[in-house]
C-alpha atoms as a PDB file:
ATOM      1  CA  UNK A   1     -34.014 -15.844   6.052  1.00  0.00           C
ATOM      2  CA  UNK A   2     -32.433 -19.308   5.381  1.00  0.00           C
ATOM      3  CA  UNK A   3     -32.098 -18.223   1.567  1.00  0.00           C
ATOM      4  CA  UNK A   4     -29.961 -15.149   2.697  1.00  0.00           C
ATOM      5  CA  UNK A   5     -28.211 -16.936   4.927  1.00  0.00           C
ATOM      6  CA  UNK A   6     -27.311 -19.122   2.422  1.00  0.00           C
ATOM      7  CA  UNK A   7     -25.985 -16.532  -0.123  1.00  0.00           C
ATOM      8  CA  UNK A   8     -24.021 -14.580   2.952  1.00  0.00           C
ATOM      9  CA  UNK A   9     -22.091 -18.257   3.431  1.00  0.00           C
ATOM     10  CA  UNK A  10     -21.654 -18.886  -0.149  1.00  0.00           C
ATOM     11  CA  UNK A  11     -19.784 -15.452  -1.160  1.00  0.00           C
ATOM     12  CA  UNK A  12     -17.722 -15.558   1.971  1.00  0.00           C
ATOM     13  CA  UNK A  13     -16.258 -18.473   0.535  1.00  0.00           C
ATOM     14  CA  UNK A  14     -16.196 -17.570  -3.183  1.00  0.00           C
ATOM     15  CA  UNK A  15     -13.533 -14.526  -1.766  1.00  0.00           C
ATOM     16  CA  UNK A  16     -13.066 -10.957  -3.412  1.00  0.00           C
ATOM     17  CA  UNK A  17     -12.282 -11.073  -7.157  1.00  0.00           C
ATOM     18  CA  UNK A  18      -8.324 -10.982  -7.535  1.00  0.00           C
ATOM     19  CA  UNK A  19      -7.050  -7.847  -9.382  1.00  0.00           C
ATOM     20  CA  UNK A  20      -3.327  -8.112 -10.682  1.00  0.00           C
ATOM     21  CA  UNK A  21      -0.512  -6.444  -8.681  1.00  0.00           C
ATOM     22  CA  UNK A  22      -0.231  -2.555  -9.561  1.00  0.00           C
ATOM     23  CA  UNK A  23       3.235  -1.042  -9.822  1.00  0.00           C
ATOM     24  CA  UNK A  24       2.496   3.044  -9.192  1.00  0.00           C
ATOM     25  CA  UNK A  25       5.698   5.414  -9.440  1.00  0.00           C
ATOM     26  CA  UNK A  26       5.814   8.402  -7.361  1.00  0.00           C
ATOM     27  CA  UNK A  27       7.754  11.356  -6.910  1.00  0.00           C
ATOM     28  CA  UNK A  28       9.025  12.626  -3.122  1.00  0.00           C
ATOM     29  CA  UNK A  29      10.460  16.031  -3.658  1.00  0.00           C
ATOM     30  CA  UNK A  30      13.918  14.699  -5.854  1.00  0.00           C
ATOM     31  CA  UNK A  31      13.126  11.043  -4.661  1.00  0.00           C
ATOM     32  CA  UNK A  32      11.437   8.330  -7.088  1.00  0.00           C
ATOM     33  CA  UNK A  33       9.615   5.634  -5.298  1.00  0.00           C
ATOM     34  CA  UNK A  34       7.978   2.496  -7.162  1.00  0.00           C
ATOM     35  CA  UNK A  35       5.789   0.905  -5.115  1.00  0.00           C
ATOM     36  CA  UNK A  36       3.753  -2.393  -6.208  1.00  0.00           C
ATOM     37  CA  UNK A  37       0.574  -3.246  -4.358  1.00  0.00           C
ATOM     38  CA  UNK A  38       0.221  -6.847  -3.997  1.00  0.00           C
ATOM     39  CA  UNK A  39      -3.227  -7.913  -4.161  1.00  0.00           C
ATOM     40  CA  UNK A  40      -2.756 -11.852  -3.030  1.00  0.00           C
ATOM     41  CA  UNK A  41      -1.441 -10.536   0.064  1.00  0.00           C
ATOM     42  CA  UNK A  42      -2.604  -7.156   0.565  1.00  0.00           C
ATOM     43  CA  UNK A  43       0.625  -5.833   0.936  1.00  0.00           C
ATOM     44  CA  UNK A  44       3.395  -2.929  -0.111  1.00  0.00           C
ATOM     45  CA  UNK A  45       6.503  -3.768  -1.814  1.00  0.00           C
ATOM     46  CA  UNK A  46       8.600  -0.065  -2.582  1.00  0.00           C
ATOM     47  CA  UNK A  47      11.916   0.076  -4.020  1.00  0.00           C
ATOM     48  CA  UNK A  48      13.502   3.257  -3.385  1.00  0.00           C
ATOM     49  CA  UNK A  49      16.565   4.237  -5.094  1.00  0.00           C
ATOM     50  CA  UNK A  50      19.254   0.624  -4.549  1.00  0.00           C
ATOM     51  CA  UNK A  51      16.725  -0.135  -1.410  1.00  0.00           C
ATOM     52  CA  UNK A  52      13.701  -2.762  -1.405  1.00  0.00           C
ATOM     53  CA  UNK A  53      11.687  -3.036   1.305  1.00  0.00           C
ATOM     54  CA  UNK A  54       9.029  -5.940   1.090  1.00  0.00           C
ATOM     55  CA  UNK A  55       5.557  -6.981   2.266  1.00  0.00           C
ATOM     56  CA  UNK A  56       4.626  -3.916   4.193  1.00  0.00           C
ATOM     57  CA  UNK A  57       1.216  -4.628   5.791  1.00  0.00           C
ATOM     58  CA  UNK A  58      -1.906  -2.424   5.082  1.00  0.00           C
ATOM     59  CA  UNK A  59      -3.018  -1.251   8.469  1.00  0.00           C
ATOM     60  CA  UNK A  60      -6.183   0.949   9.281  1.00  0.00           C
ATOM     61  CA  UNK A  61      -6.532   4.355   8.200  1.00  0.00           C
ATOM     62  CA  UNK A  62      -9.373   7.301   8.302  1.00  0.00           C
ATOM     63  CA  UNK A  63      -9.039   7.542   4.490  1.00  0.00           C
ATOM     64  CA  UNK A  64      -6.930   6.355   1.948  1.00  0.00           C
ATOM     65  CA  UNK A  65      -4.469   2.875   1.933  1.00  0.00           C
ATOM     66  CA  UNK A  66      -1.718   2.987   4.407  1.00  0.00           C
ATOM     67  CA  UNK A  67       1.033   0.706   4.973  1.00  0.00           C
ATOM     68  CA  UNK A  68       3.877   0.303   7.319  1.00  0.00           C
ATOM     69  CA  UNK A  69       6.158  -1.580   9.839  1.00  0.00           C
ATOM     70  CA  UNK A  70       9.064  -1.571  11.983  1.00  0.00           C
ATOM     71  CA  UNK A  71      10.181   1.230  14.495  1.00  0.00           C
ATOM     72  CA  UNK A  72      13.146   3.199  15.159  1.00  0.00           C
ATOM     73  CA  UNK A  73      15.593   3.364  12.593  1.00  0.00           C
ATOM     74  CA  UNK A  74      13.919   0.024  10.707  1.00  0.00           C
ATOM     75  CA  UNK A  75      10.513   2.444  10.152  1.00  0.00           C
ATOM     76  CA  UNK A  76       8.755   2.532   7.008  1.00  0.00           C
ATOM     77  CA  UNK A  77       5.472   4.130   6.175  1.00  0.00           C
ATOM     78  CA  UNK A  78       3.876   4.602   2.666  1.00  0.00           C
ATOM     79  CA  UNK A  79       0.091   6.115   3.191  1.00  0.00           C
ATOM     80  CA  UNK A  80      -1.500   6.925  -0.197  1.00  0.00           C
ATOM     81  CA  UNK A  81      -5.098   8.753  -1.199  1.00  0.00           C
ATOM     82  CA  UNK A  82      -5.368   9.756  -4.874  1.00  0.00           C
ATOM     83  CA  UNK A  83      -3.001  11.201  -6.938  1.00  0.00           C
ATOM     84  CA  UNK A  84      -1.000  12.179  -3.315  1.00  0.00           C
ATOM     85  CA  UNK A  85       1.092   9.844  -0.644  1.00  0.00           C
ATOM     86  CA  UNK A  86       3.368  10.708   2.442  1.00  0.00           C
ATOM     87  CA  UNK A  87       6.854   9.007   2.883  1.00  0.00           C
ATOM     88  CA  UNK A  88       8.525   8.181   6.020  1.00  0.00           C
ATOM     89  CA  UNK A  89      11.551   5.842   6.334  1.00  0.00           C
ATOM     90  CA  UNK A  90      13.192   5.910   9.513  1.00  0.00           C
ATOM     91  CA  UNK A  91      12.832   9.438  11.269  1.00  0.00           C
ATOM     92  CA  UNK A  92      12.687  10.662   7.901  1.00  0.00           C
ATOM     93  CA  UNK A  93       9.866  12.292   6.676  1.00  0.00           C
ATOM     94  CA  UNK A  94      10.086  13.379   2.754  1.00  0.00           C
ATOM     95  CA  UNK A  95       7.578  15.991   0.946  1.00  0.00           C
ATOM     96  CA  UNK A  96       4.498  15.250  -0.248  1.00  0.00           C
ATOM     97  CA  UNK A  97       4.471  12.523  -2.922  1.00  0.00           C
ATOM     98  CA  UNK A  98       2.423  12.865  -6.510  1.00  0.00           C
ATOM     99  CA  UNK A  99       2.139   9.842  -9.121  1.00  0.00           C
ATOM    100  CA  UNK A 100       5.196  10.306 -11.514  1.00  0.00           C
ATOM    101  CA  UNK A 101       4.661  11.798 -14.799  1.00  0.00           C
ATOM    102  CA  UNK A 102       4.732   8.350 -17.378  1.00  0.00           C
END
């Protein structure tokens, strides 16, 4: 018991291996989206068109990665499963999104 104890401790502190940041472009109907998943962190960046929006927390989801934050007007949601992802920024909700062609 002690021994597993032991090895429960030690890996909690050893933390996940770190994979690099991915950068994954995606099409939304006529809209390109890069988005870069930030493994330190955890966290979205997506640059959309002239627009960056930065650090989007990864918040619970049934299946898949989703990220988002702010309300109203200030909304953005990215939620991604696959090769497929839904959009929303603001009250704006684009078509479904595919990984872009390289």
């Amino acid at each position: 018991m002690r021994k597993l104890l032991f090895i429960a401790v030690a890996a909690a502190f050893a933390g996940p291996a770190m994979a690099e940041d991915a950068t994954v472009n995606w099409t939304c109907g006529d809209l390109a989206v890069a988005a870069t998943y930030m493994q330190a962190d955890n966290t979205l960046n997506l640059k959309i068109g002239d627009k960056e929006y930065k650090a989007l927390p990864n918040v619970e989801s049934g299946s898949g990665a989703k990220y988002e934050m702010g309300e109203g007007a200030d909304y953005i949601m990215m939620w991604d499963s696959g090769d497929n992802a839904l959009l929303q920024v603001g009250e704006t909700e684009y078509p479904e999104c595919t990984k872009a062609a390289m």
